[in-house]
C-alpha atoms as a PDB file:
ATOM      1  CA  UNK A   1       0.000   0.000   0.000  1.00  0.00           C
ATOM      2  CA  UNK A   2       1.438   2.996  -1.429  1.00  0.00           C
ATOM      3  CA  UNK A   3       1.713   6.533   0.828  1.00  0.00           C
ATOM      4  CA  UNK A   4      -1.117   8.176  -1.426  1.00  0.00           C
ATOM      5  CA  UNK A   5      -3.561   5.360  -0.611  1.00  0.00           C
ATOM      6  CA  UNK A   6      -5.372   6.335   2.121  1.00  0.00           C
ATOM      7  CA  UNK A   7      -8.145   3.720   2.130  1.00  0.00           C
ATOM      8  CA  UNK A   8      -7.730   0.779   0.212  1.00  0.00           C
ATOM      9  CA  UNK A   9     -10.454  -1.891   0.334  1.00  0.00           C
ATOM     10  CA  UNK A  10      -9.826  -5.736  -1.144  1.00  0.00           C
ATOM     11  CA  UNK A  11     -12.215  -8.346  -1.593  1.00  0.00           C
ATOM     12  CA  UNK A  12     -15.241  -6.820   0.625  1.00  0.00           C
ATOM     13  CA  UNK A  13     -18.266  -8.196   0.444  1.00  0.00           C
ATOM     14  CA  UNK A  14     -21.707  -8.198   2.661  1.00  0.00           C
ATOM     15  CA  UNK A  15     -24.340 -10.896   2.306  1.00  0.00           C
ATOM     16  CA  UNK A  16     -27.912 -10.236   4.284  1.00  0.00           C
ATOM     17  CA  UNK A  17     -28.712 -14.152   4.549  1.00  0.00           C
ATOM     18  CA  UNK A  18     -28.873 -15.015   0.491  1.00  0.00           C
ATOM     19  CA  UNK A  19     -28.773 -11.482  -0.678  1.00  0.00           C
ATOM     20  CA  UNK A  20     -25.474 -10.355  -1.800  1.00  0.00           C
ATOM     21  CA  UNK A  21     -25.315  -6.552  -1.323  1.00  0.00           C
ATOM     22  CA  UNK A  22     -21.943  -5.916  -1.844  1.00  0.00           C
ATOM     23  CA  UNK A  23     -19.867  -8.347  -4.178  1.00  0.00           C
ATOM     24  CA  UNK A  24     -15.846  -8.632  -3.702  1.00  0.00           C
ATOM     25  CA  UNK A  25     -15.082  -4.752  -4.152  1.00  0.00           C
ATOM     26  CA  UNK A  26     -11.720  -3.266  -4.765  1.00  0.00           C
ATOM     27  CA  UNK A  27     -11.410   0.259  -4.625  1.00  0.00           C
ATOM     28  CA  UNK A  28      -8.119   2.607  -3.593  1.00  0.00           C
ATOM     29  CA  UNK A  29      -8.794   6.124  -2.875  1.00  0.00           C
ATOM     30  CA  UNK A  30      -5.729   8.773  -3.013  1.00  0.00           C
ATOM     31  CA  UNK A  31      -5.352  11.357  -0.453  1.00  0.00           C
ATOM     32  CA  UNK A  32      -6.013  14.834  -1.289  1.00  0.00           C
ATOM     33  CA  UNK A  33      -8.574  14.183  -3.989  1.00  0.00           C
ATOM     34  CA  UNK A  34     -12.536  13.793  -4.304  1.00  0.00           C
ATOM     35  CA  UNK A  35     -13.980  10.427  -5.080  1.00  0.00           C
ATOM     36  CA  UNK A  36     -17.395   9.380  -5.456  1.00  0.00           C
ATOM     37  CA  UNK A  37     -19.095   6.034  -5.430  1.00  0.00           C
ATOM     38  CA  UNK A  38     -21.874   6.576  -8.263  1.00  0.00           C
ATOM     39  CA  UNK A  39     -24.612   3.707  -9.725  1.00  0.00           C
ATOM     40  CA  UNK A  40     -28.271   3.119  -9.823  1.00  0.00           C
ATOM     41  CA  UNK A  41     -30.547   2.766  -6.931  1.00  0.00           C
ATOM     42  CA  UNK A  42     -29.899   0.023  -5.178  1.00  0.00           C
ATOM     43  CA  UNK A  43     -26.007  -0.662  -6.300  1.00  0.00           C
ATOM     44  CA  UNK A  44     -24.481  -0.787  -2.701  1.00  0.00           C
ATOM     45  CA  UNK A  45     -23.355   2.507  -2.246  1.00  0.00           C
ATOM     46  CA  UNK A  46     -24.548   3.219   1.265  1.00  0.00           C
ATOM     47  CA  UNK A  47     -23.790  -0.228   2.106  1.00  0.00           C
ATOM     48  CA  UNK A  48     -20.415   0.451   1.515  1.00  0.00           C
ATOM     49  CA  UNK A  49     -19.770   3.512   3.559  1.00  0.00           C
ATOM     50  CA  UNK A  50     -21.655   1.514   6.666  1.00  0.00           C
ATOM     51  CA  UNK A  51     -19.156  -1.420   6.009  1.00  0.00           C
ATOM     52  CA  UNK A  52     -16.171   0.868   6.070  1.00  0.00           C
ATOM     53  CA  UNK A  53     -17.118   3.230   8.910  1.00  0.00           C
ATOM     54  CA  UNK A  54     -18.093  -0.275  10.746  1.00  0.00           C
ATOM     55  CA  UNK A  55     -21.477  -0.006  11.165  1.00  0.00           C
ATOM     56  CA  UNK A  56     -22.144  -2.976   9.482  1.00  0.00           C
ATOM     57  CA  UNK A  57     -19.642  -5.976  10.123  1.00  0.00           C
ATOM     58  CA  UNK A  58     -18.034  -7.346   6.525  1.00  0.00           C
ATOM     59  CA  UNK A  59     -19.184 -10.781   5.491  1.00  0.00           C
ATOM     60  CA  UNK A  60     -15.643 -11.008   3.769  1.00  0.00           C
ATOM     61  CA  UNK A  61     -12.728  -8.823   2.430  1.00  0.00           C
ATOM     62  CA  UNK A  62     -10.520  -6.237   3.977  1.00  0.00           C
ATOM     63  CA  UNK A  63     -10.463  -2.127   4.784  1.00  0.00           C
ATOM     64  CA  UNK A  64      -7.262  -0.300   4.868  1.00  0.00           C
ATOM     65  CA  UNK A  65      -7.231   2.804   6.373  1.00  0.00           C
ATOM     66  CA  UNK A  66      -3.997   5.082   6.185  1.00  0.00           C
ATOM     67  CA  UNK A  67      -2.300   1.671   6.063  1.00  0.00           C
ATOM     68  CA  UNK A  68      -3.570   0.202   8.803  1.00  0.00           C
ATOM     69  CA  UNK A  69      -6.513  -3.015   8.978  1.00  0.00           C
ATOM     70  CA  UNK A  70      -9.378  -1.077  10.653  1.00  0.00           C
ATOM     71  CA  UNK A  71     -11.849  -3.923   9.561  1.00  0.00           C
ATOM     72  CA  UNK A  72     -12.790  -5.251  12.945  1.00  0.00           C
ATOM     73  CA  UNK A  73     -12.737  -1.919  14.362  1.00  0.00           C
ATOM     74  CA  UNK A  74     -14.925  -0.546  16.253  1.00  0.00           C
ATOM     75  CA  UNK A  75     -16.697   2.343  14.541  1.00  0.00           C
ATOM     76  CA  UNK A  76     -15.812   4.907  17.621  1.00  0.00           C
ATOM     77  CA  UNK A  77     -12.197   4.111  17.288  1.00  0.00           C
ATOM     78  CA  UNK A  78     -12.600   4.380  13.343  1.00  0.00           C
ATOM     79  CA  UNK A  79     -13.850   8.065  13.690  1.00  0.00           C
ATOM     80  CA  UNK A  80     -10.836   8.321  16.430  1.00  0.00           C
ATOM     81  CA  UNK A  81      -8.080   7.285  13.427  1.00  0.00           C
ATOM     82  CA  UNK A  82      -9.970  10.290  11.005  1.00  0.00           C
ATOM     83  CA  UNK A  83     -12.413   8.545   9.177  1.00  0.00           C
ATOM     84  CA  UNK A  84     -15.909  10.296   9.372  1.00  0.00           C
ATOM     85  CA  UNK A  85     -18.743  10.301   7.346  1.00  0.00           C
ATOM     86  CA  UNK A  86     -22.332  12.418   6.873  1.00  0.00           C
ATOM     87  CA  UNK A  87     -25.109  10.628   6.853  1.00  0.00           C
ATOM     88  CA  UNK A  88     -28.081  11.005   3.706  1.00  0.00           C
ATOM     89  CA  UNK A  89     -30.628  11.841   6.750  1.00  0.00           C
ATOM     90  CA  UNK A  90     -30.005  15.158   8.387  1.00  0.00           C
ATOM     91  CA  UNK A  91     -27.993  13.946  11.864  1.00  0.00           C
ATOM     92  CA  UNK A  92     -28.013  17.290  13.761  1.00  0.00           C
ATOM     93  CA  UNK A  93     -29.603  17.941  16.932  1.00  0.00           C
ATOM     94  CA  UNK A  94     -32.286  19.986  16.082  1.00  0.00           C
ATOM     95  CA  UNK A  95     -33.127  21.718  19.304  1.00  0.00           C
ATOM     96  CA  UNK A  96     -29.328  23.118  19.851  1.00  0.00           C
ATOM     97  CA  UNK A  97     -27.820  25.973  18.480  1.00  0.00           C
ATOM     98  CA  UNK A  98     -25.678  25.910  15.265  1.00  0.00           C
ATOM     99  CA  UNK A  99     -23.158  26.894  17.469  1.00  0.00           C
ATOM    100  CA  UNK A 100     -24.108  23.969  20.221  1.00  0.00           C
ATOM    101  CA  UNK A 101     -23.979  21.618  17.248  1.00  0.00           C
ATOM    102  CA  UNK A 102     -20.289  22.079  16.252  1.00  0.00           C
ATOM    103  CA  UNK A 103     -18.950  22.257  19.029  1.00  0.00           C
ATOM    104  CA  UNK A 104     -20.038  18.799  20.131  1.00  0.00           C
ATOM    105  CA  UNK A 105     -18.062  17.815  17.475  1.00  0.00           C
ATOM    106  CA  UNK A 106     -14.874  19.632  19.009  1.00  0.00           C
ATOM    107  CA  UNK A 107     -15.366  17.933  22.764  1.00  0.00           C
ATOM    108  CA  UNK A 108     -13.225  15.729  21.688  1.00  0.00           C
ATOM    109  CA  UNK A 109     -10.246  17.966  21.285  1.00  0.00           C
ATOM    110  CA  UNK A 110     -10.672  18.597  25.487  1.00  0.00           C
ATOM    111  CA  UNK A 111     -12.111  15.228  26.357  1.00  0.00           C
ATOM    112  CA  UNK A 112     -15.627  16.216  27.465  1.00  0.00           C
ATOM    113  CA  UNK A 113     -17.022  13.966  25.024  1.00  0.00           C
ATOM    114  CA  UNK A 114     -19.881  12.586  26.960  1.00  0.00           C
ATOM    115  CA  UNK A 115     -19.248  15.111  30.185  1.00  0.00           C
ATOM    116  CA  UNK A 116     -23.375  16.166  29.780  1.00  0.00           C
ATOM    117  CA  UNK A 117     -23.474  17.084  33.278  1.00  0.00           C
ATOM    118  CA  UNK A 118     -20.607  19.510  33.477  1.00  0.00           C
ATOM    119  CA  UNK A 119     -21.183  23.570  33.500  1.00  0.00           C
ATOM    120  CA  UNK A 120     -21.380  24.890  30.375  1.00  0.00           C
ATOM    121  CA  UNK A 121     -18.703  27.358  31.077  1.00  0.00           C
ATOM    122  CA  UNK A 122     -16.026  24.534  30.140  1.00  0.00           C
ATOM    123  CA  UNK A 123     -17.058  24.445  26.578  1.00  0.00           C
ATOM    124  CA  UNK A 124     -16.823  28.063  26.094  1.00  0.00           C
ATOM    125  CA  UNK A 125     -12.797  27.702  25.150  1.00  0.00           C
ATOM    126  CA  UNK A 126     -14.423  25.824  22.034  1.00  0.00           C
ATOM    127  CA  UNK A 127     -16.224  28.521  20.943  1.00  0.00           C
ATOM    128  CA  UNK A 128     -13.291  30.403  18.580  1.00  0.00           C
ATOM    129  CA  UNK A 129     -12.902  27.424  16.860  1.00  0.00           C
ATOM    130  CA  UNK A 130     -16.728  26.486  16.319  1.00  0.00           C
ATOM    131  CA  UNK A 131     -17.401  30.263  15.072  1.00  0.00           C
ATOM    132  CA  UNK A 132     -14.450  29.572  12.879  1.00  0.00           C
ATOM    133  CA  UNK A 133     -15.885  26.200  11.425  1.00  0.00           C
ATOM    134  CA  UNK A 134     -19.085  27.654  11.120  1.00  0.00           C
ATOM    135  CA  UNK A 135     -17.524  30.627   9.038  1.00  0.00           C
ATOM    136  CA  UNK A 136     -16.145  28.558   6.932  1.00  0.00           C
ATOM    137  CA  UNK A 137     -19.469  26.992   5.483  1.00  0.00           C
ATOM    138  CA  UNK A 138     -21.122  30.696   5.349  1.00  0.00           C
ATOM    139  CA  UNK A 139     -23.263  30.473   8.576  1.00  0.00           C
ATOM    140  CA  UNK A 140     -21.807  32.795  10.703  1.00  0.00           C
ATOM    141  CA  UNK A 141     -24.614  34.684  10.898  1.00  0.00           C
ATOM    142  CA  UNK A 142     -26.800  31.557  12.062  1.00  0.00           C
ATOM    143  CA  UNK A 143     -24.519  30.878  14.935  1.00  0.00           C
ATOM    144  CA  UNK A 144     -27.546  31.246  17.762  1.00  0.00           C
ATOM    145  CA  UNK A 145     -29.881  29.866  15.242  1.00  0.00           C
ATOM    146  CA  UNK A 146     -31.427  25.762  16.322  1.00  0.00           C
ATOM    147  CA  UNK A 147     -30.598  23.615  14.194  1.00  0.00           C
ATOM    148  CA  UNK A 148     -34.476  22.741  13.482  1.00  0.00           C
ATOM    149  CA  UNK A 149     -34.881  26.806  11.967  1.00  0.00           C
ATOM    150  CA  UNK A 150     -32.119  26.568   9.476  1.00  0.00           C
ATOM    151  CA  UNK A 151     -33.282  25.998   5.726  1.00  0.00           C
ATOM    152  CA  UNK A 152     -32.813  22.695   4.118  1.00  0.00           C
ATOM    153  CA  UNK A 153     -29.225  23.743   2.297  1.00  0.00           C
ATOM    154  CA  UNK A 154     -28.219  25.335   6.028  1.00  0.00           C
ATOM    155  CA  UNK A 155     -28.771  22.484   7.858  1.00  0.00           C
ATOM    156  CA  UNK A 156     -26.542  20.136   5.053  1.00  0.00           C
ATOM    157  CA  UNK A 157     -23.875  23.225   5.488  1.00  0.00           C
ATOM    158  CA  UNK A 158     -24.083  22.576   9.892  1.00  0.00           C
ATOM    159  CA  UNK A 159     -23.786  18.773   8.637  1.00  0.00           C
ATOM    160  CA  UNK A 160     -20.200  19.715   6.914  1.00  0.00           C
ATOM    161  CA  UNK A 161     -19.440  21.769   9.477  1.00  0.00           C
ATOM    162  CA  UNK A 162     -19.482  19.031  12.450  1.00  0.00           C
ATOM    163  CA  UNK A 163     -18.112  16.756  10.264  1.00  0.00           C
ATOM    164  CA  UNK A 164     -15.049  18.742  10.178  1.00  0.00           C
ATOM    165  CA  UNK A 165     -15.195  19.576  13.349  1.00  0.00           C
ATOM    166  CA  UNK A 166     -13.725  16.337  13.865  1.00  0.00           C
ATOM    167  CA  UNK A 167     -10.806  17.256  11.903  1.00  0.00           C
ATOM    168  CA  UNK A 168     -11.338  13.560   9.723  1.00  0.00           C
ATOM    169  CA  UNK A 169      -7.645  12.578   7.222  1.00  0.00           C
ATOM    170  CA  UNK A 170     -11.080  11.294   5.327  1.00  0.00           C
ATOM    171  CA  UNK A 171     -14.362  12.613   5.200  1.00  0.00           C
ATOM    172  CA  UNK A 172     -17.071  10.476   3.776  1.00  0.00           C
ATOM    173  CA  UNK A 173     -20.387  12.100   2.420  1.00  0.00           C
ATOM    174  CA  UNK A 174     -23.686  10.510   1.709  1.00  0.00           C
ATOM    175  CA  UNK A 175     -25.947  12.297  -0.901  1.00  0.00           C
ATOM    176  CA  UNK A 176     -24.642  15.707   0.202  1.00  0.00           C
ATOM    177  CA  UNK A 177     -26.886  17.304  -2.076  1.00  0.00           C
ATOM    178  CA  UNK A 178     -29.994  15.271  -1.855  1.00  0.00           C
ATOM    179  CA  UNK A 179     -33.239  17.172  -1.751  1.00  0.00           C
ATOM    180  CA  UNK A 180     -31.802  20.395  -2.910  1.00  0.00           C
ATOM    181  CA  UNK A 181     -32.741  23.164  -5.483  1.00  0.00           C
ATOM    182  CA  UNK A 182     -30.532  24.671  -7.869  1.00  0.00           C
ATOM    183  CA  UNK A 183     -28.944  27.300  -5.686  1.00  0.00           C
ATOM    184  CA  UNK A 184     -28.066  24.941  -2.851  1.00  0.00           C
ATOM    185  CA  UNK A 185     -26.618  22.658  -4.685  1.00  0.00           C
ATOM    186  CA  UNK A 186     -24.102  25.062  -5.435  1.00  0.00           C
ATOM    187  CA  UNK A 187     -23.889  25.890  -2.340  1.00  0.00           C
ATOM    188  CA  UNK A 188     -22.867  22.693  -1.043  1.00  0.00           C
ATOM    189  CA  UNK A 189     -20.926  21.728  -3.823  1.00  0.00           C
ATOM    190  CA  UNK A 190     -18.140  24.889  -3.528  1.00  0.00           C
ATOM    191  CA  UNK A 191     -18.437  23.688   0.386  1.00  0.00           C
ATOM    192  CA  UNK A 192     -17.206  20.433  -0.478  1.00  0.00           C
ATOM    193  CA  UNK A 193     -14.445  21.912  -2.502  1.00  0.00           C
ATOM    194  CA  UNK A 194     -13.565  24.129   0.248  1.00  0.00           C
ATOM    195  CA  UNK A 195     -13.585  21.390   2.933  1.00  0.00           C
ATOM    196  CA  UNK A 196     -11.469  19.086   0.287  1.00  0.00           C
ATOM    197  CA  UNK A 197      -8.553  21.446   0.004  1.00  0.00           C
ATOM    198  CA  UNK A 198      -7.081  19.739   3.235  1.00  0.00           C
ATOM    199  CA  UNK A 199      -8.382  16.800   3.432  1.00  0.00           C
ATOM    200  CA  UNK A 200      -9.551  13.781   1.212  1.00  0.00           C
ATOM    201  CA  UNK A 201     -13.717  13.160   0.441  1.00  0.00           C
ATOM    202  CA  UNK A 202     -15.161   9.796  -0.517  1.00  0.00           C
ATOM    203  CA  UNK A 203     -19.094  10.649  -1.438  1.00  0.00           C
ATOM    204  CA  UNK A 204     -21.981   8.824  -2.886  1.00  0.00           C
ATOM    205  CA  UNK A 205     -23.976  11.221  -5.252  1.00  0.00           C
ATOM    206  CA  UNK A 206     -26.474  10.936  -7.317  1.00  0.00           C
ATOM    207  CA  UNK A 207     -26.832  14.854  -9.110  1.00  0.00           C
ATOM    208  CA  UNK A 208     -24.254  13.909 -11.983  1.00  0.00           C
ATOM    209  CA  UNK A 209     -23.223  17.219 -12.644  1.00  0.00           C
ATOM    210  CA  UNK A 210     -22.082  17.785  -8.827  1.00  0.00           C
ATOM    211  CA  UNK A 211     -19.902  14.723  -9.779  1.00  0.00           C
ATOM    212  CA  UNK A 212     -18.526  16.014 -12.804  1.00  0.00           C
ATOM    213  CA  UNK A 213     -17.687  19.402 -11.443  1.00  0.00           C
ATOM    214  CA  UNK A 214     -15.977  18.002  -7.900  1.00  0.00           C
ATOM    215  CA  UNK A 215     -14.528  14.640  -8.322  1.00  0.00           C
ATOM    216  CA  UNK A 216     -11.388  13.518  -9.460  1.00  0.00           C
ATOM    217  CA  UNK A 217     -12.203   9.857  -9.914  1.00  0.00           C
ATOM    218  CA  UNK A 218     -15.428   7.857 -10.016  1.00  0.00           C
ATOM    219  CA  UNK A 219     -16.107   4.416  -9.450  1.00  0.00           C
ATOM    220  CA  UNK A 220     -19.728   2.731 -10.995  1.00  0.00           C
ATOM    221  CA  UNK A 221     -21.248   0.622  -8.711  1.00  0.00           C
ATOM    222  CA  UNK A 222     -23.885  -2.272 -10.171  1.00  0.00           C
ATOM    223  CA  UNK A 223     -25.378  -4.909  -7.437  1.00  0.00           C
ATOM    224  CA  UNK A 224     -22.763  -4.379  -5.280  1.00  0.00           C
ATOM    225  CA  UNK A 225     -19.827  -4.702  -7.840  1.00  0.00           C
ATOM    226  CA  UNK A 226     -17.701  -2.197  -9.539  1.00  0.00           C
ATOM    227  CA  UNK A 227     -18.704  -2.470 -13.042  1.00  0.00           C
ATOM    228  CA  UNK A 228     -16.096   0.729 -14.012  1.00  0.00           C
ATOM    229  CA  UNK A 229     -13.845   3.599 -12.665  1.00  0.00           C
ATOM    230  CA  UNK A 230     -11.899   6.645 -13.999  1.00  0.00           C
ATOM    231  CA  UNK A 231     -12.807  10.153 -14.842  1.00  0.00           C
ATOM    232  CA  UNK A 232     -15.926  11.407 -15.461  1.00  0.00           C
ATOM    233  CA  UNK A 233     -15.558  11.821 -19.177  1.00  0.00           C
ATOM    234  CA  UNK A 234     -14.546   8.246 -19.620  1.00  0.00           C
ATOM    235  CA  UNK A 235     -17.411   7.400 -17.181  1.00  0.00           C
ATOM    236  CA  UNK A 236     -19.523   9.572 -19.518  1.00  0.00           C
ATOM    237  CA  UNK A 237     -18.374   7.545 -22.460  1.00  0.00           C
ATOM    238  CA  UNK A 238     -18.616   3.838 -21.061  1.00  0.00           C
ATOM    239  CA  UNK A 239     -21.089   2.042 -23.057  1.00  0.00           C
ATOM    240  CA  UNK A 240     -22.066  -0.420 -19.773  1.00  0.00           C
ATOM    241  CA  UNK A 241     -22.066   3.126 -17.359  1.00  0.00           C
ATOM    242  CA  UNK A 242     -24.513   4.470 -19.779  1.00  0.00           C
ATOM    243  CA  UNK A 243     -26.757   1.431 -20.074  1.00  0.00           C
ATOM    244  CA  UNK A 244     -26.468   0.718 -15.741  1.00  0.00           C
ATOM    245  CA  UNK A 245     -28.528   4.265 -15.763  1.00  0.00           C
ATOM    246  CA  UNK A 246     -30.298   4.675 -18.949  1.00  0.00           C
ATOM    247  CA  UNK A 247     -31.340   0.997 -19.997  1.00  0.00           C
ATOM    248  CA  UNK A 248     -30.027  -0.563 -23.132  1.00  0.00           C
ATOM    249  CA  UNK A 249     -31.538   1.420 -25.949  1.00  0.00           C
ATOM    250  CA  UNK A 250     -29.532   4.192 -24.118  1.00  0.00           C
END
């Protein structure tokens, strides 16, 4: 495994009783770029980030992360090493602050993780650094704001901006723009590019031009397989690619 792998996954696979979901994948990601997992409904996309952020356990196969086996990890200690991921559901808490929000996310840095019952006045040192993250997806101004208040595009920036707040090496992002209308979309996409300037992104997307615009290298999913992978335009060009989405008169 090469220094610019930073997750490399052999032979995984995931089988729900006789249902294959994912079928011996092989995919290597380099650091500093933006990858997405692309295919039809039902291809095994989401399966795949749950196997390799460990919330589902691998029926087979292997996960390299940063060159290390984190396959029987547990998915704590995974997010621990700097592998995070969004989820395609909003996963703030609506009811705190956008504010609140991050900086759960940054308790880590001062180990009050799960220290609910301590005075507020001990998170307060986190606050710089949350106003900073929060800055940095253009909500600033939404700071005080609940989460549950915050338009639909907001709430997906607050999602980013936790996410980083756990400084991940790799940042994995389900259906980032899901839902969205035009403007959002953009939006979120120059977030991602922003947030990917440091760090590497792994994301499952299905708005084709958001993957065309942000990613340096796709791989096709199909049943759980890769049926192709390399840039978009030779994506774009792959007679079984195009017939995966479009059908065969396609």
């Amino acid at each position: 495994m090469t220094d610019d792998i930073i997750l490399k996954v052999q032979s995984l696979s995931k089988k729900f009783k006789d249902f294959v979901a994912v079928d011996d994948l092989n995919l290597a990601v380099r650091r500093g770029t933006i990858h997405a997992l692309i295919g039809p409904n039902g291809a095994g996309k989401t399966t795949v980030f749950n196997l390799l952020t460990r919330f589902l356990k691998p029926s087979g196969g292997r996960i390299l992360f940063k060159g290390r086996d984190i396959t029987h990890a547990k998915p704590a200690d995974v997010a621990r090493r700097g592998l995070v991921r969004s989820f395609q559901i909003s996963a703030t808490f609506p009811h705190l602050s956008a504010l609140e929000n991050v900086r759960i996310g940054l308790q880590h840095e001062i180990g009050a993780g799960f220290h609910f019952w301590r005075s507020e006045a001990c998170l307060e040192r986190l606050n710089a650094r949350a106003l900073e993250l929060l800055a940095s997806v253009g909500l600033e101004d939404a700071a005080q704001t609940p989460a549950v208040e915050l338009p639909y595009g907001q709430k997906r920036g607050l999602e980013i901006a936790t996410t980083l707040a756990l400084d991940p090496e790799l940042m994995l992002l389900d259906e980032p723009t899901q839902g969205m209308g035009h403007d959002d979309v953009g939006r979120v996409s120059e977030l991602i590019r922003r947030a990917a300037a440091e760090r590497t992104v792994l994301m499952v997307e299905h708005n084709l031009s958001v993957v065309a615009d942000l990613c340096d290298r796709i791989t096709v999913l199909q049943r759980g397989a890769v049926l192709a992978e390399g840039s978009y335009d030779e994506m774009a060009a792959n007679p079984a690619v195009r017939e995966a989405y479009m059908g065969s008169e396609a």
